[in-house]
N, C-alpha and C. Protein backbone atom coordinates (compact mmCIF):
# COMPACT_ATOMS: atom_id res chain seq x y z
N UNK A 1 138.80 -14.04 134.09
CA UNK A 1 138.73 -12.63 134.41
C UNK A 1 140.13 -12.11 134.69
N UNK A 2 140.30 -10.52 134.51
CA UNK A 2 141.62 -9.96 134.84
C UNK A 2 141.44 -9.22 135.81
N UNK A 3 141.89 -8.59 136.90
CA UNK A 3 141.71 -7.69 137.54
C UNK A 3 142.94 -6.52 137.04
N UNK A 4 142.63 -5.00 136.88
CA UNK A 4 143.94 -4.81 136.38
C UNK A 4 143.78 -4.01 137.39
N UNK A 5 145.35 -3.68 138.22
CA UNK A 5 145.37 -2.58 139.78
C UNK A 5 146.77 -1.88 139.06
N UNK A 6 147.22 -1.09 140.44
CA UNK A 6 148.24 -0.43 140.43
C UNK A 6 149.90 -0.95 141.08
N UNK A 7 148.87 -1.86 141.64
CA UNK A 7 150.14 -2.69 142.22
C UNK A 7 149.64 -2.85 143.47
N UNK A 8 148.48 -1.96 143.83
CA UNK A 8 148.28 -2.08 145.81
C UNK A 8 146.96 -2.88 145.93
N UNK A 9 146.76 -4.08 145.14
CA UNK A 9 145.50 -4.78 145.03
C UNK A 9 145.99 -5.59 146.08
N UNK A 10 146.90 -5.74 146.86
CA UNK A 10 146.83 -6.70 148.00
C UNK A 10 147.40 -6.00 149.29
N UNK A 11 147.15 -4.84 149.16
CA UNK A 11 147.61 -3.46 149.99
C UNK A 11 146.59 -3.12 150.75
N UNK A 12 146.26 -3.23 151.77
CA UNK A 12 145.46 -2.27 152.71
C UNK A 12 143.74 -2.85 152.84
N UNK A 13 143.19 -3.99 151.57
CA UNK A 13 141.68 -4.56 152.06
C UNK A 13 140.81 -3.70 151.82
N UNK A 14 140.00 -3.61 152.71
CA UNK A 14 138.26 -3.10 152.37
C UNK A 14 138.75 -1.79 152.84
N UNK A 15 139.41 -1.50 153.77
CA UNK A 15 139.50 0.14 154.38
C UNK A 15 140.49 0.70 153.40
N UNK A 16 141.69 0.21 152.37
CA UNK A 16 142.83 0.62 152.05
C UNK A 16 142.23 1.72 150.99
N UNK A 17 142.91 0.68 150.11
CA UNK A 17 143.55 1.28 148.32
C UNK A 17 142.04 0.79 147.73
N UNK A 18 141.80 1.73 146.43
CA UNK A 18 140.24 1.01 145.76
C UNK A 18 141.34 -0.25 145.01
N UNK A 19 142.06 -0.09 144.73
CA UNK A 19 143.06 -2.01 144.16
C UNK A 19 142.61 -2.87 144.95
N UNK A 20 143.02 -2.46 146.30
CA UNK A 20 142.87 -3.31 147.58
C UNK A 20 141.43 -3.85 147.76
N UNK A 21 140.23 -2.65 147.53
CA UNK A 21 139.20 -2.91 147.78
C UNK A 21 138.46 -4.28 146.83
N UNK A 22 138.76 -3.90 146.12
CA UNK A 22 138.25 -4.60 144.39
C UNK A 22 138.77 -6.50 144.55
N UNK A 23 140.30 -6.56 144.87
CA UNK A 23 141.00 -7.99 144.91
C UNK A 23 140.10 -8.25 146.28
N UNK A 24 140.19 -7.78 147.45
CA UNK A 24 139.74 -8.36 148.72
C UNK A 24 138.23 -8.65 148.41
N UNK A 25 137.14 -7.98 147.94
CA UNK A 25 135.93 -8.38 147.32
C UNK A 25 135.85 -9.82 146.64
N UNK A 26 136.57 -9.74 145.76
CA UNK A 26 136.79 -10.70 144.84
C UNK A 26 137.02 -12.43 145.56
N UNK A 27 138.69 -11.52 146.59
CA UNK A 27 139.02 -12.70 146.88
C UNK A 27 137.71 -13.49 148.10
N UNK A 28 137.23 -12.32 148.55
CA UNK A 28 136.25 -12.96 149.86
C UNK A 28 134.72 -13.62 149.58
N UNK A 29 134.72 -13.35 148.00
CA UNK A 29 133.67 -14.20 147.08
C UNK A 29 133.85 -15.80 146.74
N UNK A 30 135.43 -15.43 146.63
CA UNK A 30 136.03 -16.96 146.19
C UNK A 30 136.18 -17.02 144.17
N UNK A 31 135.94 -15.55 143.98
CA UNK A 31 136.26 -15.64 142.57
C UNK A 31 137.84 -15.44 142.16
N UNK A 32 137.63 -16.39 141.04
CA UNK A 32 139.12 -16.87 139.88
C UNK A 32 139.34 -15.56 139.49
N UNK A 33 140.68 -14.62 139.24
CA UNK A 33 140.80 -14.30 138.38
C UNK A 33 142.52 -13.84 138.11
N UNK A 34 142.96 -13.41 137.10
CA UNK A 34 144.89 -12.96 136.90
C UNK A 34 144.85 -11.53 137.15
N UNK A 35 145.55 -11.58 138.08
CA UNK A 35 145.92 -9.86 138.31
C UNK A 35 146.46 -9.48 137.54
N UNK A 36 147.22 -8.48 136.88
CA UNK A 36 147.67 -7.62 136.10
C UNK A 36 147.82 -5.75 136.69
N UNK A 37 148.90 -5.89 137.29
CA UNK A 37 149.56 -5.12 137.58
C UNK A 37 149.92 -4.09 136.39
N UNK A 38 149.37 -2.46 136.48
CA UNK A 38 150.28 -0.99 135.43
C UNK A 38 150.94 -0.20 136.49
N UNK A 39 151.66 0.21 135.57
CA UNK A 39 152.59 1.07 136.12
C UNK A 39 151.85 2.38 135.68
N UNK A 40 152.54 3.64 136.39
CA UNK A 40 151.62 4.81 136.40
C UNK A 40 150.48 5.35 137.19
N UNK A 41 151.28 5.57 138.44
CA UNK A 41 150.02 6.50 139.43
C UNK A 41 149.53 7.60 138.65
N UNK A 42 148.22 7.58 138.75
CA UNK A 42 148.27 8.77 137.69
C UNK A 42 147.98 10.29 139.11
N UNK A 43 147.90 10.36 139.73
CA UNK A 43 147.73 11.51 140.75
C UNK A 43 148.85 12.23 141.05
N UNK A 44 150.24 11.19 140.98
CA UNK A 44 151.58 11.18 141.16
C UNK A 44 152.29 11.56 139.62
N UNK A 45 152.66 13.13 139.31
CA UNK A 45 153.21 12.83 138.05
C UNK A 45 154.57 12.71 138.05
N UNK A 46 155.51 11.94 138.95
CA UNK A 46 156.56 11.77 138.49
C UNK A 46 156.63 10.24 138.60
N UNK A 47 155.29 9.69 138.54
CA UNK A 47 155.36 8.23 138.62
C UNK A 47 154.40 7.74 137.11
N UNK A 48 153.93 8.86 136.47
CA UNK A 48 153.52 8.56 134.89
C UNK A 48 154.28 8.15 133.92
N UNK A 49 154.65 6.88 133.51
CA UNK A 49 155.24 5.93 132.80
C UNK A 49 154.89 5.82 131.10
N UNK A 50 155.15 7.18 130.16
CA UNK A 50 154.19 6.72 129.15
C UNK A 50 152.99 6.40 128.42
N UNK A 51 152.68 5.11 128.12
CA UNK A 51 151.83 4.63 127.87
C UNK A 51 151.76 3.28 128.48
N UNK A 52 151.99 3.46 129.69
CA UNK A 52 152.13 2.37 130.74
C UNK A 52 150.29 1.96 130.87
N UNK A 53 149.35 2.60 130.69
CA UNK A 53 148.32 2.44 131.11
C UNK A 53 147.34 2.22 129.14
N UNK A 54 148.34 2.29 128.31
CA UNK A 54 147.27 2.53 127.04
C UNK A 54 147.07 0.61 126.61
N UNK A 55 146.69 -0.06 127.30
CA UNK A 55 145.74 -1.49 127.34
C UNK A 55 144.42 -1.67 128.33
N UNK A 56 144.67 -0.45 129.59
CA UNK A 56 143.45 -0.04 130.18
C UNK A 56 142.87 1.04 129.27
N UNK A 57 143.11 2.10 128.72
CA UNK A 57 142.49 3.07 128.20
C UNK A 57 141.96 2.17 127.08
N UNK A 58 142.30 0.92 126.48
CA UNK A 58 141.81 -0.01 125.27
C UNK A 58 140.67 -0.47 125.74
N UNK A 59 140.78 -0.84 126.87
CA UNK A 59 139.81 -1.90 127.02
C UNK A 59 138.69 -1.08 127.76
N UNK A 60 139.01 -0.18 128.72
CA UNK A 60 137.53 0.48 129.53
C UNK A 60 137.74 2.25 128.81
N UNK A 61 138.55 2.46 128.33
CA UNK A 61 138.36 4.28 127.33
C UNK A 61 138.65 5.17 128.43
N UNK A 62 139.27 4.55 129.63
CA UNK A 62 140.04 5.50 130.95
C UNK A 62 141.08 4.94 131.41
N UNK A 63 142.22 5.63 131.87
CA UNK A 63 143.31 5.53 132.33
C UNK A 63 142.64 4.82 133.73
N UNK A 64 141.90 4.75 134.31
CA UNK A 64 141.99 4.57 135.93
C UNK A 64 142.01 3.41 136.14
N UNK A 65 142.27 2.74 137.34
CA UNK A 65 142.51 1.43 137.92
C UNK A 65 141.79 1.65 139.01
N UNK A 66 141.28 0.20 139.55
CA UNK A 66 140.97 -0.65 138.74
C UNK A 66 139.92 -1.43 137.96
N UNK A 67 140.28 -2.02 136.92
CA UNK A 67 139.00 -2.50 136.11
C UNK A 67 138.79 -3.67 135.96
N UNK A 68 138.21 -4.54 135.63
CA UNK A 68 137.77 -5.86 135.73
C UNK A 68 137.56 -6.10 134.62
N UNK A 69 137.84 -7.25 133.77
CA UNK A 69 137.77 -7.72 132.59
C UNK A 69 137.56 -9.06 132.25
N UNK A 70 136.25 -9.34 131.73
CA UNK A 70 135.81 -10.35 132.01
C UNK A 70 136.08 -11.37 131.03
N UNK A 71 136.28 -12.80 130.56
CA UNK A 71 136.61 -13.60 129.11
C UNK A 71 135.82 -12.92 128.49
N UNK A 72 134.22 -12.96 128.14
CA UNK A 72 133.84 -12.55 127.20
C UNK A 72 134.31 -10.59 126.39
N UNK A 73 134.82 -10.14 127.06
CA UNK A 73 135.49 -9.05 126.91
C UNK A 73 134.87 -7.58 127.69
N UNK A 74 133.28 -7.85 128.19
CA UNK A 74 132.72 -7.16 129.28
C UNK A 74 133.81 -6.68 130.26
N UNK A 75 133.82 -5.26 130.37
CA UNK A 75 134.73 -4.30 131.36
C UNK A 75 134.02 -3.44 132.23
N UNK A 76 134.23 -4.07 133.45
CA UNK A 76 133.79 -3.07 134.91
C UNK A 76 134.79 -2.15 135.04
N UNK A 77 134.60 -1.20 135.78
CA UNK A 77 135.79 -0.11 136.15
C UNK A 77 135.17 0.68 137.65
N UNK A 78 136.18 0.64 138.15
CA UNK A 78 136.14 1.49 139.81
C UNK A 78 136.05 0.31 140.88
N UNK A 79 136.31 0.29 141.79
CA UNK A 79 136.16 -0.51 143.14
C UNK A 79 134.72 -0.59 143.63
N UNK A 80 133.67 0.86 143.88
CA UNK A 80 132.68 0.32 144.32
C UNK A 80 132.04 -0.74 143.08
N UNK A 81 131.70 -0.63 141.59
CA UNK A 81 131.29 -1.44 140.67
C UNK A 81 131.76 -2.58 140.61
N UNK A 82 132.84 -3.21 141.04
CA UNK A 82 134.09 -4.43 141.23
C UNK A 82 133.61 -4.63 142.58
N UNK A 83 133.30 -4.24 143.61
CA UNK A 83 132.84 -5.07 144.79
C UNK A 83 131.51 -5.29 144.55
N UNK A 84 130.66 -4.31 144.01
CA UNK A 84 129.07 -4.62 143.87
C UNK A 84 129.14 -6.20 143.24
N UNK A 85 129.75 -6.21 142.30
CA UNK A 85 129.62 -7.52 141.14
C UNK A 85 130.29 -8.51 142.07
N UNK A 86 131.06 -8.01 142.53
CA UNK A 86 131.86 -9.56 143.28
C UNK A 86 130.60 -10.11 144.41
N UNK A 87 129.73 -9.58 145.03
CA UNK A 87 129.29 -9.88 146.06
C UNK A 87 127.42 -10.09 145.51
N UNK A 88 127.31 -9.84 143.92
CA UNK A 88 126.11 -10.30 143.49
C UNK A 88 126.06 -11.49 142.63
N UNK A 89 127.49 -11.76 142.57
CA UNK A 89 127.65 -13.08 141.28
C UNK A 89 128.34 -14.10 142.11
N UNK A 90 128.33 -15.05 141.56
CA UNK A 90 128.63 -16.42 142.10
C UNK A 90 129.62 -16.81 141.43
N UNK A 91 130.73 -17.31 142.15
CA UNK A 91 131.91 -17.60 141.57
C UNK A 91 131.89 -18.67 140.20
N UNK A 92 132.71 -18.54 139.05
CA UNK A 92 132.54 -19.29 138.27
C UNK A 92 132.20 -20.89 138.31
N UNK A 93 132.96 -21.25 139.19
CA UNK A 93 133.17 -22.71 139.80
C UNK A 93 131.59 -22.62 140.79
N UNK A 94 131.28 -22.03 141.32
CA UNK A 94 129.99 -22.32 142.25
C UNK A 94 128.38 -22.60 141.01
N UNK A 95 128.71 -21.30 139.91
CA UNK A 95 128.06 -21.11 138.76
C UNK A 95 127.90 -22.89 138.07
N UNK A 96 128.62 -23.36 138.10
CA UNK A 96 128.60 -24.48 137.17
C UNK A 96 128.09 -25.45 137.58
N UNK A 97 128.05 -25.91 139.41
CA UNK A 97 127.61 -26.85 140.27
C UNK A 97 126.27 -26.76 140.37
């Protein structure tokens, strides 16, 4: 799995950033996955970078962060949908035992 944030996926936890919300879910499940950090606040326009964000708009058809991307190529998007799943699925490694 990928998690893709803004950079504040280890910023602020369950009360912070939805980045924050989404990795701390994840991590408090005990699920695997590679972060992947974009550039481009998008609320902030002097922090819009291009096409800093056109591999999220590929994969979920929106600029926003963050989204979840799973091996088989299945894409979650938003923090509450990324904590729902983290806290109804069983970590890969638990899955297999």
């Amino acid at each position: 799995m990928i998690l893709y944030t803004c950079g504040q996926a280890k910023k602020g936890g369950s009360a912070g950033h939805p980045c924050g919300r989404a990795a701390k879910a994840l991590d408090d499940k005990g699920h695997t996955y590679e972060l992947k950090k974009v550039d481009g606040y998008l609320l902030m326009p002097w922090t819009r970078r291009g096409d800093a964000r056109a591999e999220v708009e590929e994969l979920s058809g929106q600029k926003d962060v963050p989204i979840l991307v799973f091996d088989d190529g299945k894409v979650i998007s938003g923090s509450g949908t990324i904590v729902k799943w983290a806290k109804q699925n069983k970590p890969a490694a638990a899955q297999a035992s």
